[in-house]
C-alpha atoms as a PDB file:
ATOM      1  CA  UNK A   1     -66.586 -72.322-264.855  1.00  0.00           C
ATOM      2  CA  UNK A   2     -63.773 -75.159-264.563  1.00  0.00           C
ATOM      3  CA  UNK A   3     -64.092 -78.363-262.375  1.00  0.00           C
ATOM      4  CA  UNK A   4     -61.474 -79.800-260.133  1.00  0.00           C
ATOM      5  CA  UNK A   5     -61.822 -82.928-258.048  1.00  0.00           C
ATOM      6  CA  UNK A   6     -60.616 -83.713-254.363  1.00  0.00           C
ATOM      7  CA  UNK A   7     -59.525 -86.882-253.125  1.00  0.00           C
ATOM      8  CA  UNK A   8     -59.800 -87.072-249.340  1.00  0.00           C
ATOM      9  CA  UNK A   9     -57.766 -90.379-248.249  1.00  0.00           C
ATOM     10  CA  UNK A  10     -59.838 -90.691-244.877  1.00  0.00           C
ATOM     11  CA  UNK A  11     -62.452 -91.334-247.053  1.00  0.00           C
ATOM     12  CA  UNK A  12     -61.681 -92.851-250.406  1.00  0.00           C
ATOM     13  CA  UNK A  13     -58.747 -94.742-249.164  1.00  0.00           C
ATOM     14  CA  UNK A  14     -54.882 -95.043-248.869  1.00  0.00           C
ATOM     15  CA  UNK A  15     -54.077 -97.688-251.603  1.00  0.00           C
ATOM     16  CA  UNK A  16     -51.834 -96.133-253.957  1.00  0.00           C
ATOM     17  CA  UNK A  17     -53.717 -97.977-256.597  1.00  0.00           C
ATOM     18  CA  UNK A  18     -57.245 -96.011-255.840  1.00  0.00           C
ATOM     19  CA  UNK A  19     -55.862 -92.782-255.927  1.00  0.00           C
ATOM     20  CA  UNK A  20     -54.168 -93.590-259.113  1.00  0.00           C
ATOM     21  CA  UNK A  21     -57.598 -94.615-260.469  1.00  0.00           C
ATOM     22  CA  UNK A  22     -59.858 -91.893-259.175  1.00  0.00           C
ATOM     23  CA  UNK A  23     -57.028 -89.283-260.779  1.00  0.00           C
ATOM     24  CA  UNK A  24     -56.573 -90.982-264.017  1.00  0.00           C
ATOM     25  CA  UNK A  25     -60.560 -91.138-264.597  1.00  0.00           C
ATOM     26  CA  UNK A  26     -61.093 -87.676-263.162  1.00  0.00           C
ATOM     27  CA  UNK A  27     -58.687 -86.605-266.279  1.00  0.00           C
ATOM     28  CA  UNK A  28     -60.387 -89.257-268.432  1.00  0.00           C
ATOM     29  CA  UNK A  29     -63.366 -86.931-267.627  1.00  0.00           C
ATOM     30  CA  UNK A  30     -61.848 -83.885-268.307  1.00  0.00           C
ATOM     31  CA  UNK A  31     -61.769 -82.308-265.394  1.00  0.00           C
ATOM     32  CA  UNK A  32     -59.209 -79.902-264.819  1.00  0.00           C
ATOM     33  CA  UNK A  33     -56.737 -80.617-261.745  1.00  0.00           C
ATOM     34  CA  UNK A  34     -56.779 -82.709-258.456  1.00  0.00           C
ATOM     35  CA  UNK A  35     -56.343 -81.868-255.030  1.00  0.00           C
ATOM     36  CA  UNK A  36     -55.360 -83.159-251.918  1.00  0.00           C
ATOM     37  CA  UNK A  37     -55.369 -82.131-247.847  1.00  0.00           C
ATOM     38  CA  UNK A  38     -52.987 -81.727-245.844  1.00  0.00           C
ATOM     39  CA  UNK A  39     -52.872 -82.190-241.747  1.00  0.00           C
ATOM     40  CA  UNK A  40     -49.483 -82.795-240.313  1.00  0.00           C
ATOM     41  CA  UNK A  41     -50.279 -83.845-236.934  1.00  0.00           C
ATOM     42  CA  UNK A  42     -53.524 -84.964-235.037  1.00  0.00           C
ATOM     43  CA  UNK A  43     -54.403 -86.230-231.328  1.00  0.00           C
ATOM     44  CA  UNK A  44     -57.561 -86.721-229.331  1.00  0.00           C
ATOM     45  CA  UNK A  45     -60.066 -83.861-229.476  1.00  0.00           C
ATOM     46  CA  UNK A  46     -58.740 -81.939-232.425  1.00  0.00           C
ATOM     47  CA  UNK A  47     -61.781 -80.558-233.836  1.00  0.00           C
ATOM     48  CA  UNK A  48     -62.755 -78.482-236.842  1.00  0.00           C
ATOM     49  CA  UNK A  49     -66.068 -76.729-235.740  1.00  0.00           C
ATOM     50  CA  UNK A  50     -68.324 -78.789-234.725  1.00  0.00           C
ATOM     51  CA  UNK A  51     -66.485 -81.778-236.598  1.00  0.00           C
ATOM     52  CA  UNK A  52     -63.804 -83.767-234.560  1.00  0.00           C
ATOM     53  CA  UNK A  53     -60.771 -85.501-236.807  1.00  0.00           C
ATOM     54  CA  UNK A  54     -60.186 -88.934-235.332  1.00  0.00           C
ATOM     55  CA  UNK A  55     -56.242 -88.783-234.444  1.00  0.00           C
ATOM     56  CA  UNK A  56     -55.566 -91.921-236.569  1.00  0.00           C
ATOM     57  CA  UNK A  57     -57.106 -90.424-239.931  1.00  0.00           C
ATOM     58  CA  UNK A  58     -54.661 -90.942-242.519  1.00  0.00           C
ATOM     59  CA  UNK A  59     -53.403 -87.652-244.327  1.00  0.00           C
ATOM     60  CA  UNK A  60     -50.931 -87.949-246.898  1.00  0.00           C
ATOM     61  CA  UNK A  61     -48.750 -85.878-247.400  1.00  0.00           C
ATOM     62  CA  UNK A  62     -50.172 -83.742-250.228  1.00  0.00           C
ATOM     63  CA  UNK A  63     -46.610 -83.131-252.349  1.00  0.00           C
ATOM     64  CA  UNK A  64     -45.378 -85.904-251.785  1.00  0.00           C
ATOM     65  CA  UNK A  65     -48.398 -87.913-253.376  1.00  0.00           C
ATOM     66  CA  UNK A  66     -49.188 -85.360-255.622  1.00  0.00           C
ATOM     67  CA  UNK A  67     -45.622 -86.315-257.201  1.00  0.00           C
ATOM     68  CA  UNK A  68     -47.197 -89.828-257.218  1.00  0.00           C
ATOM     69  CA  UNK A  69     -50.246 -88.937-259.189  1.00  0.00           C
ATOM     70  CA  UNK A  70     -48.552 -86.463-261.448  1.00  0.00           C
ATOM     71  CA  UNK A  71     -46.263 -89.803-262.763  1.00  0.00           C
ATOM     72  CA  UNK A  72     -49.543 -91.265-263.533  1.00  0.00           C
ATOM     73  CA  UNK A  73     -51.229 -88.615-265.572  1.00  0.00           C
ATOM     74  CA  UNK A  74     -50.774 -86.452-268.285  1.00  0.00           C
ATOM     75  CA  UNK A  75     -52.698 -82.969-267.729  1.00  0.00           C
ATOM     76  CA  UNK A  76     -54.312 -82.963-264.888  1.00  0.00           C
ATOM     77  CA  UNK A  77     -53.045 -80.323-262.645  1.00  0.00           C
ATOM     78  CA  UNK A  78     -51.649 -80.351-259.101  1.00  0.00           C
ATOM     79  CA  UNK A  79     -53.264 -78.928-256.235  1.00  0.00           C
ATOM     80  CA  UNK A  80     -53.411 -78.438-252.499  1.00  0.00           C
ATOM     81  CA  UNK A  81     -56.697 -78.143-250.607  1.00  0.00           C
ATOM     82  CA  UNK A  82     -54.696 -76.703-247.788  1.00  0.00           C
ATOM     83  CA  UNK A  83     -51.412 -77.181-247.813  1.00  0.00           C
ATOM     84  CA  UNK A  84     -51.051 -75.668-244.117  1.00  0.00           C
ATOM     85  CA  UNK A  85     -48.199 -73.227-245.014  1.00  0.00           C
ATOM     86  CA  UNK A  86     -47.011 -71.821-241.405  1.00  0.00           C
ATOM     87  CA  UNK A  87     -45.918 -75.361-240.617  1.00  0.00           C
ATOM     88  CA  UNK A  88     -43.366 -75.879-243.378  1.00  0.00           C
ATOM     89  CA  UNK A  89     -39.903 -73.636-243.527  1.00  0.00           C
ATOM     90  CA  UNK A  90     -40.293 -72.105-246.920  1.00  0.00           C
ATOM     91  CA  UNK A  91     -36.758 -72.731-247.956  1.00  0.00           C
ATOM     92  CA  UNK A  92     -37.189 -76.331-248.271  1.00  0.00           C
ATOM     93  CA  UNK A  93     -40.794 -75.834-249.163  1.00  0.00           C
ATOM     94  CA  UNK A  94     -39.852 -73.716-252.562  1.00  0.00           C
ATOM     95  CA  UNK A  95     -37.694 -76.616-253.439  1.00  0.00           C
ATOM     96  CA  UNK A  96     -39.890 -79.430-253.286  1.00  0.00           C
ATOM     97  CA  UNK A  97     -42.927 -77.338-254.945  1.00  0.00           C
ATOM     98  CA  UNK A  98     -40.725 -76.255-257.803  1.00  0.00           C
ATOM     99  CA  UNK A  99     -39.318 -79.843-257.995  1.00  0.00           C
ATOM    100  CA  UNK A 100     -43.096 -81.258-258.584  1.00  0.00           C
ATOM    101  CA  UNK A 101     -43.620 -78.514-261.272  1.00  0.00           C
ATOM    102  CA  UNK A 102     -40.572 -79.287-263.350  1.00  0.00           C
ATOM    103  CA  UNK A 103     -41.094 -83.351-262.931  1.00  0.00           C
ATOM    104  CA  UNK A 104     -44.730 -82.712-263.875  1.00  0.00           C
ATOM    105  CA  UNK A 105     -44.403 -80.345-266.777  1.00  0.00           C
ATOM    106  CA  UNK A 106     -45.492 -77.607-265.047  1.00  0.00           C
ATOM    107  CA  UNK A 107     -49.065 -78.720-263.688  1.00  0.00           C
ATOM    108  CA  UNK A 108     -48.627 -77.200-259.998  1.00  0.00           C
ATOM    109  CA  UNK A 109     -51.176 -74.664-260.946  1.00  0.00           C
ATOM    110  CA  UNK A 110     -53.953 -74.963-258.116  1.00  0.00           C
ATOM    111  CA  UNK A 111     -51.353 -74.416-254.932  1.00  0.00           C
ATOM    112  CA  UNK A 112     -53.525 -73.435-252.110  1.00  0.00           C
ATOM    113  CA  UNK A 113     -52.050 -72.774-248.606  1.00  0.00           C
ATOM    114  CA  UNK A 114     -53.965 -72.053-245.625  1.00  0.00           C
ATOM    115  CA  UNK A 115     -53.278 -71.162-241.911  1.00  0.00           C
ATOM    116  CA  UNK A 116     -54.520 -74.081-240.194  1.00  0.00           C
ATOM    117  CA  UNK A 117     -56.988 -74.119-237.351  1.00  0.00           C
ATOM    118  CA  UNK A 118     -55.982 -77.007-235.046  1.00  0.00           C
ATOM    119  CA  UNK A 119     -53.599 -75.438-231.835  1.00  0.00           C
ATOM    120  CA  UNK A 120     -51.943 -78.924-231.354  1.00  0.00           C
ATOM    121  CA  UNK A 121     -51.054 -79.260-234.693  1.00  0.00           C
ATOM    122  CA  UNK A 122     -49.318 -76.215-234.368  1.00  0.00           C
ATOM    123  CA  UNK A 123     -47.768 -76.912-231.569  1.00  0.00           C
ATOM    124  CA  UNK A 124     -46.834 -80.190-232.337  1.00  0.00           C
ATOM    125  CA  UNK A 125     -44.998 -78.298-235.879  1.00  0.00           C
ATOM    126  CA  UNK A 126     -42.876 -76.030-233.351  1.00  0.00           C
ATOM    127  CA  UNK A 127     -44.785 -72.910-234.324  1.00  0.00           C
ATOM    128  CA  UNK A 128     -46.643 -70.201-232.289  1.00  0.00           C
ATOM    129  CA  UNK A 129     -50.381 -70.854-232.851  1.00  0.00           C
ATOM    130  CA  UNK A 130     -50.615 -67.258-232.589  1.00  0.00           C
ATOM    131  CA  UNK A 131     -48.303 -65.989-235.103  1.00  0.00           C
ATOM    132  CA  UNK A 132     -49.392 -68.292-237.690  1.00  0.00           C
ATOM    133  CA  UNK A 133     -51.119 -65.668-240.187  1.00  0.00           C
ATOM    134  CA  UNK A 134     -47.689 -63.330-240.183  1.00  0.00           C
ATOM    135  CA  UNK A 135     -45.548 -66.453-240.703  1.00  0.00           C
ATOM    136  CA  UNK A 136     -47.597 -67.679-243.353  1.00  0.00           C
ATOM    137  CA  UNK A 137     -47.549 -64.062-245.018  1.00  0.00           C
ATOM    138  CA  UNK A 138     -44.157 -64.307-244.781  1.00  0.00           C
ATOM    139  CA  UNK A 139     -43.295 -67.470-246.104  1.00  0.00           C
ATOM    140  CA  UNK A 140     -45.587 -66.370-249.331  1.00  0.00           C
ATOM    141  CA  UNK A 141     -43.096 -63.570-250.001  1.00  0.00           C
ATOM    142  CA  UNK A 142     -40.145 -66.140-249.305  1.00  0.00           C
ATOM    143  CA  UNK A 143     -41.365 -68.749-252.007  1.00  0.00           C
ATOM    144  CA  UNK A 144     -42.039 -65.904-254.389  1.00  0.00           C
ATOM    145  CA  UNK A 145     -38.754 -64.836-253.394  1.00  0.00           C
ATOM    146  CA  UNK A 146     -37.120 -67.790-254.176  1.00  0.00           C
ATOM    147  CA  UNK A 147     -38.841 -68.910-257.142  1.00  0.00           C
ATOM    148  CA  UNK A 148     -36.747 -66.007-259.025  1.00  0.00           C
ATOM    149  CA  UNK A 149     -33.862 -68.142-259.059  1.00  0.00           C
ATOM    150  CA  UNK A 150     -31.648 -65.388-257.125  1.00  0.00           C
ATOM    151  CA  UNK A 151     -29.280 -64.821-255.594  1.00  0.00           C
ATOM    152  CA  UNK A 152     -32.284 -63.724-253.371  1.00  0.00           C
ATOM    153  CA  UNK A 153     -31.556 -62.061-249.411  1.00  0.00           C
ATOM    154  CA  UNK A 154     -34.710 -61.652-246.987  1.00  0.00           C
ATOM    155  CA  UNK A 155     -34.525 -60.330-243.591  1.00  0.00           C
ATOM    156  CA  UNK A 156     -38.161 -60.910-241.916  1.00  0.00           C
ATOM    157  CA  UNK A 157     -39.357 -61.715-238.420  1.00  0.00           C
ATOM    158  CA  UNK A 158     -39.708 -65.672-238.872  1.00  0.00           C
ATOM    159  CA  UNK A 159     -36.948 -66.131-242.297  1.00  0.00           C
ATOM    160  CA  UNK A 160     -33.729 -64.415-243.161  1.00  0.00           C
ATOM    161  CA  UNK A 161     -30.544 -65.339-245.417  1.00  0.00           C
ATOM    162  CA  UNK A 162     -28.534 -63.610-247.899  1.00  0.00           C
ATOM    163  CA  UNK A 163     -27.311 -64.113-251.505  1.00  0.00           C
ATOM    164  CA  UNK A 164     -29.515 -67.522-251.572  1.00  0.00           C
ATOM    165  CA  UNK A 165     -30.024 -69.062-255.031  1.00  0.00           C
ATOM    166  CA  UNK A 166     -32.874 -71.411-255.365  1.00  0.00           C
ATOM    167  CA  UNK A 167     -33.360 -73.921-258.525  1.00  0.00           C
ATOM    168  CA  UNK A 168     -35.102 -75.584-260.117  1.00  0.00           C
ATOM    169  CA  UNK A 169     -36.880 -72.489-260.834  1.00  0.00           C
ATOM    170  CA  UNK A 170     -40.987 -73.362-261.775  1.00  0.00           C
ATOM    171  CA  UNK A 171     -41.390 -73.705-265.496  1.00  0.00           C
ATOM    172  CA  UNK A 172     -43.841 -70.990-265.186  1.00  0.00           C
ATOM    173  CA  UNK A 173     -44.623 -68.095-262.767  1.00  0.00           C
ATOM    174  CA  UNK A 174     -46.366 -70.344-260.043  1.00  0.00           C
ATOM    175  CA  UNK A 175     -49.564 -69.312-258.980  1.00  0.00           C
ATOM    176  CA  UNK A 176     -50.256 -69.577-255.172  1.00  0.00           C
ATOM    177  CA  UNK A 177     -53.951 -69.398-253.744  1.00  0.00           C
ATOM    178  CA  UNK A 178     -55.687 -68.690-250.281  1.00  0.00           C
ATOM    179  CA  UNK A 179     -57.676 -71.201-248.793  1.00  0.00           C
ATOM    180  CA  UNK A 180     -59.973 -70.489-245.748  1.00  0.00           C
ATOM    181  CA  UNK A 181     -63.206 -69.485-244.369  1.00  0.00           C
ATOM    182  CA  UNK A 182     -62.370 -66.396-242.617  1.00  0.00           C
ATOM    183  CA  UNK A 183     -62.335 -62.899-243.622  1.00  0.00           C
ATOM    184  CA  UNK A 184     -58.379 -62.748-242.456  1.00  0.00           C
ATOM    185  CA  UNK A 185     -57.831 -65.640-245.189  1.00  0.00           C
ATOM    186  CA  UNK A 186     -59.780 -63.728-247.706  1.00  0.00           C
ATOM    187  CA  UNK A 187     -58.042 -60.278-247.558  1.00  0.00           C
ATOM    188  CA  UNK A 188     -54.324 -62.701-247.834  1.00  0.00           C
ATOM    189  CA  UNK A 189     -55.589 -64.053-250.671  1.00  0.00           C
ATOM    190  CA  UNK A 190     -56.855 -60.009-252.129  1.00  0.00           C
ATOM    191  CA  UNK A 191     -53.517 -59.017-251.011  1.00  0.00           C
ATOM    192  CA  UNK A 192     -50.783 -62.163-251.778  1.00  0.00           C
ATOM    193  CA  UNK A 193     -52.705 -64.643-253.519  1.00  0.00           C
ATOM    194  CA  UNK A 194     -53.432 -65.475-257.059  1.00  0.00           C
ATOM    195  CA  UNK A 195     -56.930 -67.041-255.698  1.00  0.00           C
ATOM    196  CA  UNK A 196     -59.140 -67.475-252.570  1.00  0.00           C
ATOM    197  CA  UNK A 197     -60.220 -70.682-252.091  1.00  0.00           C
ATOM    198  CA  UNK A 198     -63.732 -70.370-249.797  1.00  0.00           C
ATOM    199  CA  UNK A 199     -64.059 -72.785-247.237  1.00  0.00           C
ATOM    200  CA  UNK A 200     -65.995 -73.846-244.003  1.00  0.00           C
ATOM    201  CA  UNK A 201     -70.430 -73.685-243.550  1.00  0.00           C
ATOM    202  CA  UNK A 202     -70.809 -69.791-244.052  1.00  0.00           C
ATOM    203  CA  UNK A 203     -73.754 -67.902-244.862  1.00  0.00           C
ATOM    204  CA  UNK A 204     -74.351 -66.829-248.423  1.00  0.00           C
ATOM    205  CA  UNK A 205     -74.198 -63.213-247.169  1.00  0.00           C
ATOM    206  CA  UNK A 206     -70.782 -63.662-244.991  1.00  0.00           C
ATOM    207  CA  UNK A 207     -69.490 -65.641-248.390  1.00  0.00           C
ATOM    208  CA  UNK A 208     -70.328 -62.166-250.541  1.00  0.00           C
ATOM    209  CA  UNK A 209     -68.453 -60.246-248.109  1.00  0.00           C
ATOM    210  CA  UNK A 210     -65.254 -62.113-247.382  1.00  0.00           C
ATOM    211  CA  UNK A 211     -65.731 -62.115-251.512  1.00  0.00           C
ATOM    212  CA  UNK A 212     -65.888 -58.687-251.234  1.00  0.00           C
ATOM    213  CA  UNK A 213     -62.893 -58.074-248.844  1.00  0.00           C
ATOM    214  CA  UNK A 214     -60.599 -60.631-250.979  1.00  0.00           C
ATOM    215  CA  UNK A 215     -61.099 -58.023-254.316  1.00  0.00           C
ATOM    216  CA  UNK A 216     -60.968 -54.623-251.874  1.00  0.00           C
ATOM    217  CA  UNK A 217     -57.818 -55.690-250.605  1.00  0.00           C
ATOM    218  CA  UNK A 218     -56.412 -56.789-254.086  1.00  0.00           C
ATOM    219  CA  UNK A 219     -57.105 -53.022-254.873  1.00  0.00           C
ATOM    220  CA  UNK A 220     -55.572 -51.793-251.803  1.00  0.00           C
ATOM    221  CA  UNK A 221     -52.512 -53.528-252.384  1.00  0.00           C
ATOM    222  CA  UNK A 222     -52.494 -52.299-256.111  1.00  0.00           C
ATOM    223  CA  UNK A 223     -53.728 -55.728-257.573  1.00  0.00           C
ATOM    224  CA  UNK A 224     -56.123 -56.895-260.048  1.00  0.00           C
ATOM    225  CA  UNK A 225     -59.564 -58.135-258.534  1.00  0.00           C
ATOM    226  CA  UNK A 226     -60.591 -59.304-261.489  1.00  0.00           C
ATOM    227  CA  UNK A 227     -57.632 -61.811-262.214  1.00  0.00           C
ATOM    228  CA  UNK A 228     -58.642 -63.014-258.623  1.00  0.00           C
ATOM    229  CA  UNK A 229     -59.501 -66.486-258.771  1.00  0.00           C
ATOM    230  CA  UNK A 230     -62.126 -67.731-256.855  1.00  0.00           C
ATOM    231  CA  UNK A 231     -62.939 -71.517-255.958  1.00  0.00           C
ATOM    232  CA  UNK A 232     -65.268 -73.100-254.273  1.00  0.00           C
ATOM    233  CA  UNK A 233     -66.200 -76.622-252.652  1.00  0.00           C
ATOM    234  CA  UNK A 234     -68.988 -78.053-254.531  1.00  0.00           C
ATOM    235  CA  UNK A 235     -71.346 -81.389-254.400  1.00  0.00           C
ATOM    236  CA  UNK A 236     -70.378 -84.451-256.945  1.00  0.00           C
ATOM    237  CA  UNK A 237     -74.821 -84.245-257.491  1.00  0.00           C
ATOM    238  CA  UNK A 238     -75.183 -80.494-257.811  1.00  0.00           C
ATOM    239  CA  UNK A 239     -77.417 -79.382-260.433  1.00  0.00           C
ATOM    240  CA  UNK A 240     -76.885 -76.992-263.618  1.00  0.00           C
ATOM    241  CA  UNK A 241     -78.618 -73.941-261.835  1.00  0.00           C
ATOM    242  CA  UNK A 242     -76.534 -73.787-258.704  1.00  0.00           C
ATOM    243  CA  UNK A 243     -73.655 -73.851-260.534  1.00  0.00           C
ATOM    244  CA  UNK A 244     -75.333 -71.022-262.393  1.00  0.00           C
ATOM    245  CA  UNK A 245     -75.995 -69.055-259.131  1.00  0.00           C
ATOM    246  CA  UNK A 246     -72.057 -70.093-257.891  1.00  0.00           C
ATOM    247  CA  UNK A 247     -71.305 -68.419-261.405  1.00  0.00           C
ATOM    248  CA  UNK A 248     -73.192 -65.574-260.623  1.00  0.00           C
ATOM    249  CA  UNK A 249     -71.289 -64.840-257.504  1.00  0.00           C
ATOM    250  CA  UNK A 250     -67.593 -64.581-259.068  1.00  0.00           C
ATOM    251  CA  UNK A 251     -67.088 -68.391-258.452  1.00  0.00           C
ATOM    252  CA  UNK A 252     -64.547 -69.333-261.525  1.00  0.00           C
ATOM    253  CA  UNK A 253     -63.862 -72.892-260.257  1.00  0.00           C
ATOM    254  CA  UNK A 254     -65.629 -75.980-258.473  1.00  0.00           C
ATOM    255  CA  UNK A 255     -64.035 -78.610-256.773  1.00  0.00           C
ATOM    256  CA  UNK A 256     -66.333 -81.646-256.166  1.00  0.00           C
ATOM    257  CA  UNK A 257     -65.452 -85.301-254.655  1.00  0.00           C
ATOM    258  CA  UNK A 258     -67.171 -88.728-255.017  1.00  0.00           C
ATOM    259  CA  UNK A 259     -69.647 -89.167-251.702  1.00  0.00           C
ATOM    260  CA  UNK A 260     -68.949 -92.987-252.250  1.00  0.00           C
ATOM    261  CA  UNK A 261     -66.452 -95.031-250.844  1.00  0.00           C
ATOM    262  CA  UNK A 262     -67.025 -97.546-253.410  1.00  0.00           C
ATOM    263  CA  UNK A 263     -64.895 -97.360-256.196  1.00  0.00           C
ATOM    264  CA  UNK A 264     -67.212 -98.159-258.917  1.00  0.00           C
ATOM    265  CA  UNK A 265     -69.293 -95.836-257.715  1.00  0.00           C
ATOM    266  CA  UNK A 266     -66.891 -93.068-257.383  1.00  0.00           C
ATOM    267  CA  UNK A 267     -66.427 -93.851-261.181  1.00  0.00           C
ATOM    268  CA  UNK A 268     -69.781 -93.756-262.314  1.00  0.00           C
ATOM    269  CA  UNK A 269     -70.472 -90.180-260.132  1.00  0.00           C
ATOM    270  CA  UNK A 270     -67.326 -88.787-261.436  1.00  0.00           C
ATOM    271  CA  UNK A 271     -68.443 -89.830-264.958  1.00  0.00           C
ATOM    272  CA  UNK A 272     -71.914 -88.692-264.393  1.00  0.00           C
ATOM    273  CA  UNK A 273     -70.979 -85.231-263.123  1.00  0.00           C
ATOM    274  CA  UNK A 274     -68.647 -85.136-266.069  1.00  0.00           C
ATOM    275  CA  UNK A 275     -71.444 -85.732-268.931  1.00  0.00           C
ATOM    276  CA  UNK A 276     -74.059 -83.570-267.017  1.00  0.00           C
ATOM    277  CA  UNK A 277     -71.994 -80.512-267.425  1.00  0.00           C
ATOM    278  CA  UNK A 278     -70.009 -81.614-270.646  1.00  0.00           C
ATOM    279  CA  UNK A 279     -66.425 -81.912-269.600  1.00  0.00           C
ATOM    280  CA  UNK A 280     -63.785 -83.717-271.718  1.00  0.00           C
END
């Protein structure tokens, strides 16, 4: 099992110097990457199930300050806990991801895109709410596209060009994973990604089967399900036997954040977590 940590700026605050902190002691710790949300546009009454996002909640924007954190650190790698993939053109997009992997040694590694849920937000972004899971399929086979240096052509319904060349190439074949809490995200991430990353309050039985339906459609698209990552959100308190029973389950990674808005005590329950499960 490996441990990530998130950093949620609503919650553990915008001042660049926190977020330096809270990355450079997760890494201190030894956990294994960071990452960060993404929400590109809010407004009254945007709600996530039964949680609404106050429109003034502060989202940075996750390359951007993952750029930031990666000039701070060493090894800790990069991630997105969703980057919201239909509302970025993936021209531009391939660029600036493959511009963070070069500048940060190659430590992009936990990349996780996701639909979005939010109809404004979409609409606010320009794009068709309801086309949002083929544009985002498509704009995983442009970045993959593109990351091959080229000259690259693609004729799709949202994307097309010809004879494009795209560099900086990654340093390394860049792994991309699904985040999302619906069985349509899971069988993306069985048939494009190199991970599903579970989200949302599901059952334990609808979590085996969107499992399940991530590794059947890996085999139906003549993948791997066993080099099919699979990450999950975790508590900074848990105890050693559920991540046993996560374990048991096909979960290969945990990503847990500090419950305190204290930073103190986001060290001490980082460094806590840390020494119960012998990271570092």
């Amino acid at each position: 099992m490996r441990f990530a940590i998130g950093y949620q700026p609503a919650f553990h605050g915008l001042d660049p110097a926190r977020l330096l902190d809270y990355a450079r002691h997760g890494e201190e710790c030894g956990f294994e990457g960071i990452y960060l949300p993404e929400h590109v546009a809010l407004y009254p009454g945007a709600r996530l199930g039964e949680m609404e996002l106050p429109p003034t909640t502060p989202y940075l924007d996750p390359v951007d300050a993952l750029a930031f954190v990666a000039a701070a650190t060493s090894r800790l790698l990069l991630g997105t806990g969703v980057l919201l993939l239909p509302y970025h053109h993936p021209v531009p997009l391939a660029k600036r991801l493959a511009t963070v992997d070069v500048l940060s040694g190659g430590r992009l590694r936990l990349l996780t895109v996701g639909v979005g849920a939010l109809p404004g937000e979409a609409a606010a972004a320009g794009v068709d709410f309801t086309t949002r899971g083929r544009r985002a399929d498509e704009a995983l086979d442009v970045l993959r596209l593109l990351w091959t240096g080229g000259p690259v052509s693609f004729d799709g319904e949202f994307f097309a060009f010809e004879d494009v060349c795209a560099f900086p190439r990654p340093l390394a074949d860049l792994p991309v994973h699904v985040g999302g809490s619906s069985l349509a995200a899971a069988r993306r991430a069985g048939r494009r990604g190199d991970g599903y990353f579970a989200g949302g309050l599901l059952t334990p039985d609808e979590r085996a089967r969107q499992f399940a339906a991530a590794r059947a459609a890996a085999v139906d698209a003549g993948r791997d399900p066993d080099a099919l990552e699979y990450t999950r959100w975790g508590s900074v308190d848990m105890p050693g036997s559920t991540v046993e029973a996560l374990a048991a389950q096909g979960v290969t990674r945990l990503v847990v954040s500090a419950s305190s808005a204290d930073p103190a005590e986001q060290r001490d329950q980082l460094s806590a977590f840390a020494r119960r499960f012998g990271l570092g």
